[in-house]
Structures are given as structure tokens and as C-alpha cells.
C-alpha atoms as a PDB file:
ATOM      1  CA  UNK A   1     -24.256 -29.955 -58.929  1.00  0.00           C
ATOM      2  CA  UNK A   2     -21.923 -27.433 -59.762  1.00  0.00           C
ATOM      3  CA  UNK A   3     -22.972 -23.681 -59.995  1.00  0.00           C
ATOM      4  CA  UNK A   4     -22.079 -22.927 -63.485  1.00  0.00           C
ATOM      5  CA  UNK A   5     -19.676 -19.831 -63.884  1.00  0.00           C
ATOM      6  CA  UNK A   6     -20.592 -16.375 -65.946  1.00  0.00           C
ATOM      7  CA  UNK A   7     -17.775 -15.992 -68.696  1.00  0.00           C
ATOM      8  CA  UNK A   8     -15.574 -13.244 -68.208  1.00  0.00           C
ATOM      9  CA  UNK A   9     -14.844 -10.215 -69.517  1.00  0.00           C
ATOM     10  CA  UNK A  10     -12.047 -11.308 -71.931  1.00  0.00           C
ATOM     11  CA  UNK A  11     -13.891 -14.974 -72.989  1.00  0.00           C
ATOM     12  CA  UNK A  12     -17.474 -12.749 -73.220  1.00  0.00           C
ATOM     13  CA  UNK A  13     -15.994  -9.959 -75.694  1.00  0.00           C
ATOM     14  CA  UNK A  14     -14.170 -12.582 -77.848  1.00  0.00           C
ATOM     15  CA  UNK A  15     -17.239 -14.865 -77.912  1.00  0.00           C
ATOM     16  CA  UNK A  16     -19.450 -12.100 -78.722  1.00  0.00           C
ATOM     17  CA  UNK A  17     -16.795 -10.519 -81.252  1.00  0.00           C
ATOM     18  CA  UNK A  18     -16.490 -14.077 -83.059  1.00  0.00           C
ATOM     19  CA  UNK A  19     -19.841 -13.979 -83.868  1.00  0.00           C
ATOM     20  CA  UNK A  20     -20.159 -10.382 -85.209  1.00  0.00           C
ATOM     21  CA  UNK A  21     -16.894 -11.411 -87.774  1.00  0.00           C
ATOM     22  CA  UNK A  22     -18.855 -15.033 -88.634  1.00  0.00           C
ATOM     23  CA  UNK A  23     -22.116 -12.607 -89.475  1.00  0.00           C
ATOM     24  CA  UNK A  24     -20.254  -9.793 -91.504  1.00  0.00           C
ATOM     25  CA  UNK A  25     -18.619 -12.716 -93.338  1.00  0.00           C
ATOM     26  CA  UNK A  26     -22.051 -13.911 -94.259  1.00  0.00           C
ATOM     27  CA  UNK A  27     -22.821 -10.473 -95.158  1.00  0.00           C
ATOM     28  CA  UNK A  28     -19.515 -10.590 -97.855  1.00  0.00           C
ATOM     29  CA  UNK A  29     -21.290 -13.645 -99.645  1.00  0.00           C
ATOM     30  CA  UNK A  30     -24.496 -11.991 -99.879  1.00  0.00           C
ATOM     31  CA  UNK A  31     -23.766  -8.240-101.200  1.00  0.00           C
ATOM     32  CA  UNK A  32     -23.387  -7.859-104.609  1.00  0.00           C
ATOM     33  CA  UNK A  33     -21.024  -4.293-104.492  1.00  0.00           C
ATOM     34  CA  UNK A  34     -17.362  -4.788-103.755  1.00  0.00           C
ATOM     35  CA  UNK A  35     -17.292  -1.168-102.281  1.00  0.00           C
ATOM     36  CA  UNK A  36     -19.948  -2.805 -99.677  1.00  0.00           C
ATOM     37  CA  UNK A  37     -17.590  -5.713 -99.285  1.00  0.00           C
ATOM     38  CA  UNK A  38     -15.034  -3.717 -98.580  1.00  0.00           C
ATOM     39  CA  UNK A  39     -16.924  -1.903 -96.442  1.00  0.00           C
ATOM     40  CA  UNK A  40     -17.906  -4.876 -94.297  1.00  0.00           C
ATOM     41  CA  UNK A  41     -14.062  -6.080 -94.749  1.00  0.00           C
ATOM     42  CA  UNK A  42     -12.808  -2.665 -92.525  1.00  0.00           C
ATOM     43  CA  UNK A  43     -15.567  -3.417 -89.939  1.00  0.00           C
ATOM     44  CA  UNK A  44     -14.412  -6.510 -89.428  1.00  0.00           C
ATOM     45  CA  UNK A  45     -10.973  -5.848 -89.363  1.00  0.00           C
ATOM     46  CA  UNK A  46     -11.755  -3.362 -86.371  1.00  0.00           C
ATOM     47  CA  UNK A  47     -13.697  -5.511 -84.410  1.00  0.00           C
ATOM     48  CA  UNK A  48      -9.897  -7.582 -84.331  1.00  0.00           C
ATOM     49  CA  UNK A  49      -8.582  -4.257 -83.193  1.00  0.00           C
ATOM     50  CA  UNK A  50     -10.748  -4.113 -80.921  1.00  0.00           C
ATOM     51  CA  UNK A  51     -10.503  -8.041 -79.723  1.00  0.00           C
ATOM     52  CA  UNK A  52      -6.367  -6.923 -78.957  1.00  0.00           C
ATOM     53  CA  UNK A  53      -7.215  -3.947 -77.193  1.00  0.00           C
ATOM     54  CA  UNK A  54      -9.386  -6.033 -74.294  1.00  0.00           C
ATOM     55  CA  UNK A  55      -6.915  -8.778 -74.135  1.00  0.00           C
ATOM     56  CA  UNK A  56      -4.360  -6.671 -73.760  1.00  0.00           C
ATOM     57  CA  UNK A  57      -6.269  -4.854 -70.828  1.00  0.00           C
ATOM     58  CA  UNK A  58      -7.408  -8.079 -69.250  1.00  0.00           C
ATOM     59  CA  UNK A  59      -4.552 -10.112 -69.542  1.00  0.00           C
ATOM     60  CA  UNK A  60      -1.760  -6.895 -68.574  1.00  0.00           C
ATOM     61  CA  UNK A  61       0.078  -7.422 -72.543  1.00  0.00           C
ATOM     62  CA  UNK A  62       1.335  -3.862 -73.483  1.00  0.00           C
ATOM     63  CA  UNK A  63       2.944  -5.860 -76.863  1.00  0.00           C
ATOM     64  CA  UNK A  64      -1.166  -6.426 -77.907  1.00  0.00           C
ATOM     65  CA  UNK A  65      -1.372  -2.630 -78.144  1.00  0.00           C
ATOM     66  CA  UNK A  66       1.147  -2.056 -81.027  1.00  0.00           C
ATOM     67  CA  UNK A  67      -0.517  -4.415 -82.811  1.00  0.00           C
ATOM     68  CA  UNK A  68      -3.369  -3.419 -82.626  1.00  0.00           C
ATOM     69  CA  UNK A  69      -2.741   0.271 -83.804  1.00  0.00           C
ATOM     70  CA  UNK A  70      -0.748  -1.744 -86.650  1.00  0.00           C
ATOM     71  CA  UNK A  71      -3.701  -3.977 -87.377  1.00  0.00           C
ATOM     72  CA  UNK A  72      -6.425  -1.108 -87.391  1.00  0.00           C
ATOM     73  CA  UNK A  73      -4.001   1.729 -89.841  1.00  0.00           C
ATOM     74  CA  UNK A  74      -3.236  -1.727 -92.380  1.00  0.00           C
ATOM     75  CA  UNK A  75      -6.506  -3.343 -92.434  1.00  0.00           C
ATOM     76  CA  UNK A  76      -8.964  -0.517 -91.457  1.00  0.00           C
ATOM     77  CA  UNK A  77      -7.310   2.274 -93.615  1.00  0.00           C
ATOM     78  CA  UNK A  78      -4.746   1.289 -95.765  1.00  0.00           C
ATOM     79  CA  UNK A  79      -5.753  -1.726 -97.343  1.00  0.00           C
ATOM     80  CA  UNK A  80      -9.810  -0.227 -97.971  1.00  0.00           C
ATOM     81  CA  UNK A  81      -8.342   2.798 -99.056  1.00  0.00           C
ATOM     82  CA  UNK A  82      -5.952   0.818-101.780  1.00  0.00           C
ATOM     83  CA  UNK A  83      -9.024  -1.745-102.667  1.00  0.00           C
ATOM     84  CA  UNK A  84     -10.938   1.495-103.674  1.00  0.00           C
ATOM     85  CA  UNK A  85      -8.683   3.295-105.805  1.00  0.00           C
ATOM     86  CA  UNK A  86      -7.973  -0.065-107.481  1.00  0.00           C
ATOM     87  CA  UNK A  87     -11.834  -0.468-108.252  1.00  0.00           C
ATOM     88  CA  UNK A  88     -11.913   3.015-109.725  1.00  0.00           C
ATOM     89  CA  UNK A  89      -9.370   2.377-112.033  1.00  0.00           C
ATOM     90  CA  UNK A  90     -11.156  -1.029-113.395  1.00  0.00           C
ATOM     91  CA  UNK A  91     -11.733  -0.541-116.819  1.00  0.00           C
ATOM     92  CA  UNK A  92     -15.016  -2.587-117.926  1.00  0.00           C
ATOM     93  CA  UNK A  93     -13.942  -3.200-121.415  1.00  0.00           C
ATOM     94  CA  UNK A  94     -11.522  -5.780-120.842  1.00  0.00           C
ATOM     95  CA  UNK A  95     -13.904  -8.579-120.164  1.00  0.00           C
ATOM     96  CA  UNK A  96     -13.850  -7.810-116.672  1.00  0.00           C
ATOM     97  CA  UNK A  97     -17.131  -6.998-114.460  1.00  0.00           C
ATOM     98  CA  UNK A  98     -18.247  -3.249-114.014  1.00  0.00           C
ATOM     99  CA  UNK A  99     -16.694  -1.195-111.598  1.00  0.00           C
ATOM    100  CA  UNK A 100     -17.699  -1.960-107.867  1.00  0.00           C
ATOM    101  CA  UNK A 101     -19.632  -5.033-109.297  1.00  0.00           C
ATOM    102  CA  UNK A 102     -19.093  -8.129-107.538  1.00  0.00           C
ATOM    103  CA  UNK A 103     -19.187 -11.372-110.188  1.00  0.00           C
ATOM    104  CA  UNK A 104     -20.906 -14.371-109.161  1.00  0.00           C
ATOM    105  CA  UNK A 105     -20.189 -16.959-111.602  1.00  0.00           C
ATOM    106  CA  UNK A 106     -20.904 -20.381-109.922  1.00  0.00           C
ATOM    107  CA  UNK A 107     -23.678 -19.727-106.852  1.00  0.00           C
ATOM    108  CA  UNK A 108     -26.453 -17.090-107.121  1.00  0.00           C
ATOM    109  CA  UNK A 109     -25.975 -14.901-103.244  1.00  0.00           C
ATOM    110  CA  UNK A 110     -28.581 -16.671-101.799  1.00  0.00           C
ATOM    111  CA  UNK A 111     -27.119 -19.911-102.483  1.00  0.00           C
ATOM    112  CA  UNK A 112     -23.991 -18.791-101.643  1.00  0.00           C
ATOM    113  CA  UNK A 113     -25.257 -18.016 -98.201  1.00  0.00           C
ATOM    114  CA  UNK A 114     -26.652 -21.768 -97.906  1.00  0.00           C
ATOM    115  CA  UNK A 115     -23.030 -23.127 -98.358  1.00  0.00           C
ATOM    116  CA  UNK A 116     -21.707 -20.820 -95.905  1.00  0.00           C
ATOM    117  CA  UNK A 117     -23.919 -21.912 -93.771  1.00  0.00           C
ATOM    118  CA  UNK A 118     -23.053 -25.646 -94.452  1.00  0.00           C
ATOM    119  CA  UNK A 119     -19.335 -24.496 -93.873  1.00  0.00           C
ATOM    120  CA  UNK A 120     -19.774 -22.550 -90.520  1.00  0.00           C
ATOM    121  CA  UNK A 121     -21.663 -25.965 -89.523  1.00  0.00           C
ATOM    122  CA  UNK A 122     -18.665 -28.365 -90.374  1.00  0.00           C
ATOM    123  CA  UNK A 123     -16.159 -25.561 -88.646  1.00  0.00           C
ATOM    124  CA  UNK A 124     -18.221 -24.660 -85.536  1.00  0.00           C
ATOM    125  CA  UNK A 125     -19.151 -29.188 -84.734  1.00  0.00           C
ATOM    126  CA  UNK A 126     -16.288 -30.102 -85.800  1.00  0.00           C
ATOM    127  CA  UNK A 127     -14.219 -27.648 -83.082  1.00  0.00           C
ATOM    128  CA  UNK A 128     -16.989 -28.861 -80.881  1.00  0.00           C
ATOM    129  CA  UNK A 129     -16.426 -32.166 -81.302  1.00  0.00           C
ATOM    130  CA  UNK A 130     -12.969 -32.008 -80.017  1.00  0.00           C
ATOM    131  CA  UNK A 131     -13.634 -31.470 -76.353  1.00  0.00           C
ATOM    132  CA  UNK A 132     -11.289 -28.273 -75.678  1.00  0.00           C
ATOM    133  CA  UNK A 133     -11.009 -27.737 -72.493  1.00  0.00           C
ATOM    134  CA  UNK A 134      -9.091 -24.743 -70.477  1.00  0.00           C
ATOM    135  CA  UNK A 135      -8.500 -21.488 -70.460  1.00  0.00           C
ATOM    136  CA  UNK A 136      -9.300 -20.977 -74.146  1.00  0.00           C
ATOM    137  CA  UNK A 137     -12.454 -19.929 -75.007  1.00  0.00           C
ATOM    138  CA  UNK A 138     -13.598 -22.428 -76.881  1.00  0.00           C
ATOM    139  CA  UNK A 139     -16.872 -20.802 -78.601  1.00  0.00           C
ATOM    140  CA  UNK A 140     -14.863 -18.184 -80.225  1.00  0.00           C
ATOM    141  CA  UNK A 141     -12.359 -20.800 -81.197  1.00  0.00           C
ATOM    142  CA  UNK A 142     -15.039 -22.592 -82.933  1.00  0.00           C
ATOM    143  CA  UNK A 143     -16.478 -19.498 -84.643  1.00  0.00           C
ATOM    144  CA  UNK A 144     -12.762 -18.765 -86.250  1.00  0.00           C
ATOM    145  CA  UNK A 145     -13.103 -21.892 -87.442  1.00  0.00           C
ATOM    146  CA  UNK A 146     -16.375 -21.807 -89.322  1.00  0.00           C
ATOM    147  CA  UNK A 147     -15.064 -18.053 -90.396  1.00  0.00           C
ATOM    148  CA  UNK A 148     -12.005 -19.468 -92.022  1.00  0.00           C
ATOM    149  CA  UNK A 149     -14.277 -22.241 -93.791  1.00  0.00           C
ATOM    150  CA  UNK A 150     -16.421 -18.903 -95.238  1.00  0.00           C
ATOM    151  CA  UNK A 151     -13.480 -17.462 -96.601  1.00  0.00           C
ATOM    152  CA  UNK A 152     -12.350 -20.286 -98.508  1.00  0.00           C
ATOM    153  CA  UNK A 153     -15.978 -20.604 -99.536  1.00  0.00           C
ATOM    154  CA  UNK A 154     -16.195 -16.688-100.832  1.00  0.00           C
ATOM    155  CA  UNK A 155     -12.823 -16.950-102.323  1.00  0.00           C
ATOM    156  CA  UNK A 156     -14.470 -20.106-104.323  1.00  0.00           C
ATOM    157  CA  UNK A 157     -18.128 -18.901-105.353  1.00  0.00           C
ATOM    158  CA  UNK A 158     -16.822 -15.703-106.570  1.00  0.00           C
ATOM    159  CA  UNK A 159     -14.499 -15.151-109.410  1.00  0.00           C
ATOM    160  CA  UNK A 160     -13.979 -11.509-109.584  1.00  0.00           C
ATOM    161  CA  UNK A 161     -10.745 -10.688-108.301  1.00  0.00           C
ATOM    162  CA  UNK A 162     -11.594  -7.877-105.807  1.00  0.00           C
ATOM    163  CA  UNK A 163     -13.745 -10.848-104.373  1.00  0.00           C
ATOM    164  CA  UNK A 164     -11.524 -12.974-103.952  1.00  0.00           C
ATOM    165  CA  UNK A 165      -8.682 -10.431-102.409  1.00  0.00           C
ATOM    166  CA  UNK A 166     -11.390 -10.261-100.055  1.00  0.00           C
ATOM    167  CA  UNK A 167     -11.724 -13.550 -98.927  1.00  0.00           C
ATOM    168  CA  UNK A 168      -8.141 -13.494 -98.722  1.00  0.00           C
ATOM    169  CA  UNK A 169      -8.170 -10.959 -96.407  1.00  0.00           C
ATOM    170  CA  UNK A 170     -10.558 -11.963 -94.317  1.00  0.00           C
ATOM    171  CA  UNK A 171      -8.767 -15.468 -94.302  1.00  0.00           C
ATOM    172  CA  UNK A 172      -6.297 -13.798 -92.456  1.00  0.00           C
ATOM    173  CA  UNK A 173      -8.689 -12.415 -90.443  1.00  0.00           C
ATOM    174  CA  UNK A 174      -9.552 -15.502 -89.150  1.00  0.00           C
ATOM    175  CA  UNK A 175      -6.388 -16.566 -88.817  1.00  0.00           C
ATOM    176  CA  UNK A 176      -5.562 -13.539 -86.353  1.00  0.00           C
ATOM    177  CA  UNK A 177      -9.207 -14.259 -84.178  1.00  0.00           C
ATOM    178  CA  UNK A 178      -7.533 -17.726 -83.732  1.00  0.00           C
ATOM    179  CA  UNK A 179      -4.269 -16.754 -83.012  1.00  0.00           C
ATOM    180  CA  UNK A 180      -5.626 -13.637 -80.381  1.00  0.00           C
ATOM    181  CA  UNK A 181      -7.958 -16.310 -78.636  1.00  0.00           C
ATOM    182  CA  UNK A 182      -5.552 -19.036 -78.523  1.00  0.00           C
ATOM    183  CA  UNK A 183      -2.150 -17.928 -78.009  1.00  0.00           C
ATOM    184  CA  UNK A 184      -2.387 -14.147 -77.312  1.00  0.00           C
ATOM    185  CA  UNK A 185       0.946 -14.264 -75.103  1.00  0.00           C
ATOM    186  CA  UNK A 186       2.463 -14.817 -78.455  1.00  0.00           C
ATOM    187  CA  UNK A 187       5.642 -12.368 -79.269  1.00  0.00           C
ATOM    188  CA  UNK A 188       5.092  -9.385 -80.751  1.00  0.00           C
ATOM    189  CA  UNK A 189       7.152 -10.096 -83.740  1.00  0.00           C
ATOM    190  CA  UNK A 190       5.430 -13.156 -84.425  1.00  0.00           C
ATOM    191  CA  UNK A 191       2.033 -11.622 -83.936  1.00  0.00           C
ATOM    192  CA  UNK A 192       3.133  -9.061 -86.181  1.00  0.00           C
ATOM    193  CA  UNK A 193       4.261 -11.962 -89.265  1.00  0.00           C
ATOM    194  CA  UNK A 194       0.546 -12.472 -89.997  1.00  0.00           C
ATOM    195  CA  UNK A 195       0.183  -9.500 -91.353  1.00  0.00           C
ATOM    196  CA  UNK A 196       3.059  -9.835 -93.751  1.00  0.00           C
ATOM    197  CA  UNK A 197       0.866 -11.960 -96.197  1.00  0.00           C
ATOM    198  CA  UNK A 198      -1.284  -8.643 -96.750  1.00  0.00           C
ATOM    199  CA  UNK A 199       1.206  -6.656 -98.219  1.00  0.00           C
ATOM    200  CA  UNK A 200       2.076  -9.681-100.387  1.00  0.00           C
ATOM    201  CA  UNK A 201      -1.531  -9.676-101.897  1.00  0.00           C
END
């Protein structure tokens, strides 16, 4: 029988950062303040920051550096910092919710949390079921997908737009896990082209 192998450093981090973003995802559903959504939104966005910064070390890719100084000033400053100032100037008297209020119109939070839970299933088995094998680390792999099956699912449940910006973003979140843990020897410039779709929104 073989000895079986400790992870390293680069497929522990990753593995261990895929399931902080899949938990603060769950922790989008369930809080009922877009401030705290937002909140939760810059964390995660760091922990990507973060996730370039060790490949980048581990696998000798200076172009993983620049973006991820780009990804933390767009997605940990700029884009909270914009969210907020848009929520302050949310006026409650045109039929919308009240300031910092996250609307729930179709799942009460707890509920909400069940489906995402039922999502992050299908993602994470059905990954599983395809037999990766390789230098890809395939438990983070299939923790972006249950992440990007979350999004869709908070982008769904909720219909208050800050919400659903939210889910957008961190859509693109797990898009960029995916892309970092399965092609981070990508160009820079194409790297860089998933974050285009944030200054669209």
C-alpha cells in the first residue's frame, strides 16, 4: 500500500481558502443587512488576494502579484466603498427596501441556507464525480464549483438589487478561485479580463 502524501503548501492554502469563500457565501444568504453582505463580500475578495499571493510564491509567477494588488484595491476597496455610498443614497420611498435592508422575497434566510446547501452538494459530487486527477487540486476545484452554484442561488432568492450585485460579484469570485487553482500560469492580461465584468456592473 502506498503511503499517502501530505498536500502541499500551495494545494493546502487553496483547499483551506475554498472553504472559507464556500462558508462566507453561506453567510451572504443568511444576513439580512447589505452593509454586512458587503462586508462579507470584501473578506472574501481578500482571501483571493491572498490565494494569488501563495501561488505566486510557490509556483515562482511574479505576473500573480499585479493581480493581486489589482484584485485586492477593485474588490476589497473600491467596489465596497462604491456599494456603500450607493446604499446611502437609496431613497425608501420609491417602493424600494430600506436602506442597508436586504429583501427576501421568495425564501425566508433559513431556507435560503437549505438550498445553498442543496447547491454546494450538486457542485462539490458532481466535480467529484469526474475523477480529476493531476496536479490540480481537486477539493478546491470542487468547492468553486458549489460557490458558483451559491451565487446563482443568492442572485435568485433575493430580489433587492444590492443583493443581487452581490451575487454577481461573488460569481466572479468564483470564477477567479477556479481560474487561480486551475490555470494559474495563465497570462497576465487574461487573468486581468475577469475583472473587466466588475466595472461593467
Amino acid at each position: 500500500m502506498d503511503p499517502v502524501q501530505a498536500p502541499g503548501v500551495y494545494e493546502g492554502v487553496a483547499n483551506v481558502i475554498a472553504a472559507v469563500m464556500l462558508l462566507l457565501e453561506f453567510g451572504l444568504l443568511r444576513q439580512a443587512l447589505a452593509r454586512d453582505q458587503i462586508r462579507l463580500y470584501a473578506a472574501q475578495s481578500a482571501l483571493i488576494s491572498v490565494l494569488a499571493v501563495v501561488i505566486a510564491a510557490d509556483r515562482n509567477l511574479p505576473d500573480l502579484y499585479a493581480l493581486a494588488a489589482l484584485s485586492a484595491a477593485l474588490k476589497v476597496v473600491a467596489i465596497p466603498l462604491v456599494m456603500r455610498r450607493l446604499l446611502g443614497r437609496t431613497d425608501p420611498d420609491e417602493g424600494e427596501e430600506a436602506p442597508g435592508v436586504a429583501g427576501s422575497h421568495t425564501l425566508s434566510p433559513a431556507s435560503a441556507v437549505l438550498a445553498g446547501i442543496v447547491l454546494a452538494a450538486i457542485g462539490f459530487f458532481c466535480i467529484g464525480a469526474l475523477k480529476i486527477h493531476g496536479p490540480v487540486p481537486v477539493l478546491a476545484l470542487a468547492l468553486a464549483a458549489a460557490m458558483v452554484l451559491v451565487s446563482f442561488g443568492l442572485m435568485i432568492v433575493r430580489r433587492d438589487v444590492a443583493s443581487q450585485a452581490i451575487g454577481f460579484f461573488t460569481l466572479e469570485n468564483a470564477i477567479s478561485l477556479t481560474a487561480l487553482v486551475v490555470a494559474s500560469g495563465l497570462p497576465l492580461i487574461l487573468e486581468t479580463a475577469f475583472l473587466f465584468d466588475l466595472l461593467v456592473a
